[in-house]
C-alpha atoms as a PDB file:
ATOM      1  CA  UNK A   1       0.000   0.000   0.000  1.00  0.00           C
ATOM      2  CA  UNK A   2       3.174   2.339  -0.605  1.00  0.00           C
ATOM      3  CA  UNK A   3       2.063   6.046  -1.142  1.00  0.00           C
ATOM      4  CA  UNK A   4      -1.777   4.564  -0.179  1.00  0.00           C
ATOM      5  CA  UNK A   5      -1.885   6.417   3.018  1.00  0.00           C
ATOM      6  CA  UNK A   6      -2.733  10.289   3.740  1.00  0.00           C
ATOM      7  CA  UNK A   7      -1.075  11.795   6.631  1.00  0.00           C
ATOM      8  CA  UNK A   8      -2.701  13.798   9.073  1.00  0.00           C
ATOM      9  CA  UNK A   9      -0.780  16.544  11.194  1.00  0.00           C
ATOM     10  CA  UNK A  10      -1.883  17.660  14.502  1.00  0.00           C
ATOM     11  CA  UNK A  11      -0.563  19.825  17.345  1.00  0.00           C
ATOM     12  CA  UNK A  12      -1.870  18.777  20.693  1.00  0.00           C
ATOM     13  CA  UNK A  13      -1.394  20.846  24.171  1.00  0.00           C
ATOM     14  CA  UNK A  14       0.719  19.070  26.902  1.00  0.00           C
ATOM     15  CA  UNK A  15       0.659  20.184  30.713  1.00  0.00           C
ATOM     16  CA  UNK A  16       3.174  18.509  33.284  1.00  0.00           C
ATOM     17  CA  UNK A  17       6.587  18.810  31.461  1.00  0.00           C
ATOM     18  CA  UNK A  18       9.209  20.447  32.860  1.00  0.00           C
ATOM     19  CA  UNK A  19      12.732  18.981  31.316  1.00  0.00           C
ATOM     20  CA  UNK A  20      14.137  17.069  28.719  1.00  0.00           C
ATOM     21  CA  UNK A  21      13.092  13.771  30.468  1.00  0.00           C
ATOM     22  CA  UNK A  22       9.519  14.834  30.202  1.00  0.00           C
ATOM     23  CA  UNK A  23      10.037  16.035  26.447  1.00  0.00           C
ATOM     24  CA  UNK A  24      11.481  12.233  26.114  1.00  0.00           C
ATOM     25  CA  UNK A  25       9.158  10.537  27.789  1.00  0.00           C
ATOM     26  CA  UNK A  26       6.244  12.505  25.852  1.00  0.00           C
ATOM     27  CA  UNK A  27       7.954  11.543  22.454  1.00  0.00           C
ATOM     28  CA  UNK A  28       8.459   8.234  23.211  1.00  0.00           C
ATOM     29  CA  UNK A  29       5.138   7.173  24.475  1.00  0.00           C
ATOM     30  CA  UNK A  30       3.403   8.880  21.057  1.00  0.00           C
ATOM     31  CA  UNK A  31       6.448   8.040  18.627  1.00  0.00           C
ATOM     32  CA  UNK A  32       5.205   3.966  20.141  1.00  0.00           C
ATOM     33  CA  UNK A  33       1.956   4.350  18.671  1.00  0.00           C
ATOM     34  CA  UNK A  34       1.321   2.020  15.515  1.00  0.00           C
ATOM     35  CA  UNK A  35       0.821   4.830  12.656  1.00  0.00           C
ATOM     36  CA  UNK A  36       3.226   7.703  14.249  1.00  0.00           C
ATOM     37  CA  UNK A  37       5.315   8.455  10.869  1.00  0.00           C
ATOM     38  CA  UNK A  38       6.939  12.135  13.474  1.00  0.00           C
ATOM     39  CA  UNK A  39       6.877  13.757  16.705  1.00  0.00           C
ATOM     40  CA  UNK A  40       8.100  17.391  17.431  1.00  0.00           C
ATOM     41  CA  UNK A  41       7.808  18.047  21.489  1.00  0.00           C
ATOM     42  CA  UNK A  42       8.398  21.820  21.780  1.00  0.00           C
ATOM     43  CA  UNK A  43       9.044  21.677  25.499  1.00  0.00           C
ATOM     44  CA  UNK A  44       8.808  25.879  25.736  1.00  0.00           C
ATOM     45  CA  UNK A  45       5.578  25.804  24.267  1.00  0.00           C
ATOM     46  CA  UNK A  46       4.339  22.768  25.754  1.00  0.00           C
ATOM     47  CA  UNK A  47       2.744  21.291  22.338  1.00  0.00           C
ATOM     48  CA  UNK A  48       3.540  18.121  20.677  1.00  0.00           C
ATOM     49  CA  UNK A  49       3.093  18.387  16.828  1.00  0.00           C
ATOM     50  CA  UNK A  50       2.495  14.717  15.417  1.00  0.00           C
ATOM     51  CA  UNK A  51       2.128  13.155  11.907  1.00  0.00           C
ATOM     52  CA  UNK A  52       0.289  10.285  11.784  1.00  0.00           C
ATOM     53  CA  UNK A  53      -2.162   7.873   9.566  1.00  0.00           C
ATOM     54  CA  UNK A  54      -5.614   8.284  10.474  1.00  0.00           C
ATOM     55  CA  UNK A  55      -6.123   4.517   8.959  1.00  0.00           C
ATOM     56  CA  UNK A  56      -3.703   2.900  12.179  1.00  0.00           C
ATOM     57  CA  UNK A  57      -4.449   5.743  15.216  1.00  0.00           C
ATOM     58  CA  UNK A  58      -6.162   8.825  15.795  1.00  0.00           C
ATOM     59  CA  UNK A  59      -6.026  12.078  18.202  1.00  0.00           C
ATOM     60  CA  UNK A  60      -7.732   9.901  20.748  1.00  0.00           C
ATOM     61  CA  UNK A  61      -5.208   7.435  21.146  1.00  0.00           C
ATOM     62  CA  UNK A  62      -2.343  10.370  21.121  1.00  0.00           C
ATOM     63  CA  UNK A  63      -4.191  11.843  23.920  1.00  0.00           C
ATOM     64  CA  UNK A  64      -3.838   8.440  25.915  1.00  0.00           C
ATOM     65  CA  UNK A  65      -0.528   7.716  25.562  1.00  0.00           C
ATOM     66  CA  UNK A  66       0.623  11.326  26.423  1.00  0.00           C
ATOM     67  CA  UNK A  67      -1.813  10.861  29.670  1.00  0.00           C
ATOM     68  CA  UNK A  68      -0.453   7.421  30.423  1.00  0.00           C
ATOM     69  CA  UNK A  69       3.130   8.845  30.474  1.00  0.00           C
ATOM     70  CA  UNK A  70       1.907  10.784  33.104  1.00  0.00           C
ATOM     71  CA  UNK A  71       1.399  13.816  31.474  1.00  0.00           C
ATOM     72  CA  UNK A  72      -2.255  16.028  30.617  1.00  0.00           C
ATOM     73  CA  UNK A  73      -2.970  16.072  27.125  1.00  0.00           C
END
Protein backbone atom coordinates (compact mmCIF):
# COMPACT_ATOMS: atom_id res chain seq x y z
CA UNK A 1 0.00 0.00 0.00
CA UNK A 2 3.17 2.34 -0.61
CA UNK A 3 2.06 6.05 -1.14
CA UNK A 4 -1.78 4.56 -0.18
CA UNK A 5 -1.88 6.42 3.02
CA UNK A 6 -2.73 10.29 3.74
CA UNK A 7 -1.08 11.80 6.63
CA UNK A 8 -2.70 13.80 9.07
CA UNK A 9 -0.78 16.54 11.19
CA UNK A 10 -1.88 17.66 14.50
CA UNK A 11 -0.56 19.83 17.35
CA UNK A 12 -1.87 18.78 20.69
CA UNK A 13 -1.39 20.85 24.17
CA UNK A 14 0.72 19.07 26.90
CA UNK A 15 0.66 20.18 30.71
CA UNK A 16 3.17 18.51 33.28
CA UNK A 17 6.59 18.81 31.46
CA UNK A 18 9.21 20.45 32.86
CA UNK A 19 12.73 18.98 31.32
CA UNK A 20 14.14 17.07 28.72
CA UNK A 21 13.09 13.77 30.47
CA UNK A 22 9.52 14.83 30.20
CA UNK A 23 10.04 16.03 26.45
CA UNK A 24 11.48 12.23 26.11
CA UNK A 25 9.16 10.54 27.79
CA UNK A 26 6.24 12.50 25.85
CA UNK A 27 7.95 11.54 22.45
CA UNK A 28 8.46 8.23 23.21
CA UNK A 29 5.14 7.17 24.47
CA UNK A 30 3.40 8.88 21.06
CA UNK A 31 6.45 8.04 18.63
CA UNK A 32 5.20 3.97 20.14
CA UNK A 33 1.96 4.35 18.67
CA UNK A 34 1.32 2.02 15.52
CA UNK A 35 0.82 4.83 12.66
CA UNK A 36 3.23 7.70 14.25
CA UNK A 37 5.31 8.46 10.87
CA UNK A 38 6.94 12.14 13.47
CA UNK A 39 6.88 13.76 16.71
CA UNK A 40 8.10 17.39 17.43
CA UNK A 41 7.81 18.05 21.49
CA UNK A 42 8.40 21.82 21.78
CA UNK A 43 9.04 21.68 25.50
CA UNK A 44 8.81 25.88 25.74
CA UNK A 45 5.58 25.80 24.27
CA UNK A 46 4.34 22.77 25.75
CA UNK A 47 2.74 21.29 22.34
CA UNK A 48 3.54 18.12 20.68
CA UNK A 49 3.09 18.39 16.83
CA UNK A 50 2.49 14.72 15.42
CA UNK A 51 2.13 13.16 11.91
CA UNK A 52 0.29 10.29 11.78
CA UNK A 53 -2.16 7.87 9.57
CA UNK A 54 -5.61 8.28 10.47
CA UNK A 55 -6.12 4.52 8.96
CA UNK A 56 -3.70 2.90 12.18
CA UNK A 57 -4.45 5.74 15.22
CA UNK A 58 -6.16 8.83 15.79
CA UNK A 59 -6.03 12.08 18.20
CA UNK A 60 -7.73 9.90 20.75
CA UNK A 61 -5.21 7.43 21.15
CA UNK A 62 -2.34 10.37 21.12
CA UNK A 63 -4.19 11.84 23.92
CA UNK A 64 -3.84 8.44 25.91
CA UNK A 65 -0.53 7.72 25.56
CA UNK A 66 0.62 11.33 26.42
CA UNK A 67 -1.81 10.86 29.67
CA UNK A 68 -0.45 7.42 30.42
CA UNK A 69 3.13 8.84 30.47
CA UNK A 70 1.91 10.78 33.10
CA UNK A 71 1.40 13.82 31.47
CA UNK A 72 -2.26 16.03 30.62
CA UNK A 73 -2.97 16.07 27.13
Amino acid sequence: MYGSAKMTYITIKVEGMSCGHCQMAVTKAISGLEGVSSVDVDLEKGEAAVSYDPQATDIDAIKKAVNDAGYKA
